[in-house]
Protein backbone atom coordinates (compact mmCIF):
# COMPACT_ATOMS: atom_id res chain seq x y z
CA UNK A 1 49.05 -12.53 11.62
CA UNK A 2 48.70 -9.42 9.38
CA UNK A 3 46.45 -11.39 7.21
CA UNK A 4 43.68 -11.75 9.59
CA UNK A 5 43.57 -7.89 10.22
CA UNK A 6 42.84 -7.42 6.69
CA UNK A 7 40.01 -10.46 6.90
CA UNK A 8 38.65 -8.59 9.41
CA UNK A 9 38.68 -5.76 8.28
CA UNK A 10 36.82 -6.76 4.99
CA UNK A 11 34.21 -8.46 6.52
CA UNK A 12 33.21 -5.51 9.19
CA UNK A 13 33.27 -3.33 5.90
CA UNK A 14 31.10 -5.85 4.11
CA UNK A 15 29.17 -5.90 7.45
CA UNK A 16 27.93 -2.27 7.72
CA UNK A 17 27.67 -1.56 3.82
CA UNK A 18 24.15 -3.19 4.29
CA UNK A 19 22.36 -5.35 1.51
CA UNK A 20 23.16 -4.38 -2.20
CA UNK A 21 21.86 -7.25 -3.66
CA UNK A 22 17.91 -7.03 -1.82
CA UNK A 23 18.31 -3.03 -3.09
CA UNK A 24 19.17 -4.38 -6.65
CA UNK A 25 16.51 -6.73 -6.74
CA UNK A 26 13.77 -4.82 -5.10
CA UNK A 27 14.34 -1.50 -7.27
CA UNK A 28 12.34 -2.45 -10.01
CA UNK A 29 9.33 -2.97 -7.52
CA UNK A 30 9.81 0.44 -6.07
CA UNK A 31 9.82 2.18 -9.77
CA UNK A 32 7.03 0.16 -10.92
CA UNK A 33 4.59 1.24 -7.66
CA UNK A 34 5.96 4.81 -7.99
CA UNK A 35 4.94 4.74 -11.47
CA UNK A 36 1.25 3.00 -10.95
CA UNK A 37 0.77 5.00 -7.93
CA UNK A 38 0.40 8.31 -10.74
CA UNK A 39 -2.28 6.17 -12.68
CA UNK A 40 -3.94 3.86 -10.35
CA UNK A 41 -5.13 4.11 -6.81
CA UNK A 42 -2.35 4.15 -4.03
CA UNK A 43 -3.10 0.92 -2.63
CA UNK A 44 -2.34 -0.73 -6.18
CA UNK A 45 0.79 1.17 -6.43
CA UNK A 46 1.60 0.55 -2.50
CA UNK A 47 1.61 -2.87 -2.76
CA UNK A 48 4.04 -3.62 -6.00
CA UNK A 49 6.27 -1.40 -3.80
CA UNK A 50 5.47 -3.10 -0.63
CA UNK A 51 6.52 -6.27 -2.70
CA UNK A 52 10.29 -4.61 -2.79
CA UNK A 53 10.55 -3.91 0.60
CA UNK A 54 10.10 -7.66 1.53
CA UNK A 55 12.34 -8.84 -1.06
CA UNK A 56 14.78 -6.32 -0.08
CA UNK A 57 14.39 -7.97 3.94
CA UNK A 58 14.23 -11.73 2.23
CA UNK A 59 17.41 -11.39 0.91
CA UNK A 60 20.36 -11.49 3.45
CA UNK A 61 23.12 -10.74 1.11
């Protein structure tokens, strides 16, 4: 009985931590359009970090 508590409790914490793994993946995009919005125009740099942002809401985990 005590063991499904702690189940639960797990997954609601894994729940509302939110997506690490869309962060990990999509933080190189972000840099890299941060860094060619300084030398290009914005809508170059925009885009590589628009690129992020859906990866970041592709990946569910």
């Amino acid at each position: 009985m005590k063991i499904k508590y702690i189940i639960l409790a797990v997954l609601t914490a894994l729940f509302f931590q939110g997506c690490i793994v869309g962060d990990v993946v999509a933080l190189p995009f972000r840099v890299t359009g941060a860094v060619v919005n300084t030398v290009a125009p914005d809508i170059v740099g925009d885009t590589i970090s628009g690129t992020g942002d859906v990866l970041d809401t592709a990946i569910p985990f």
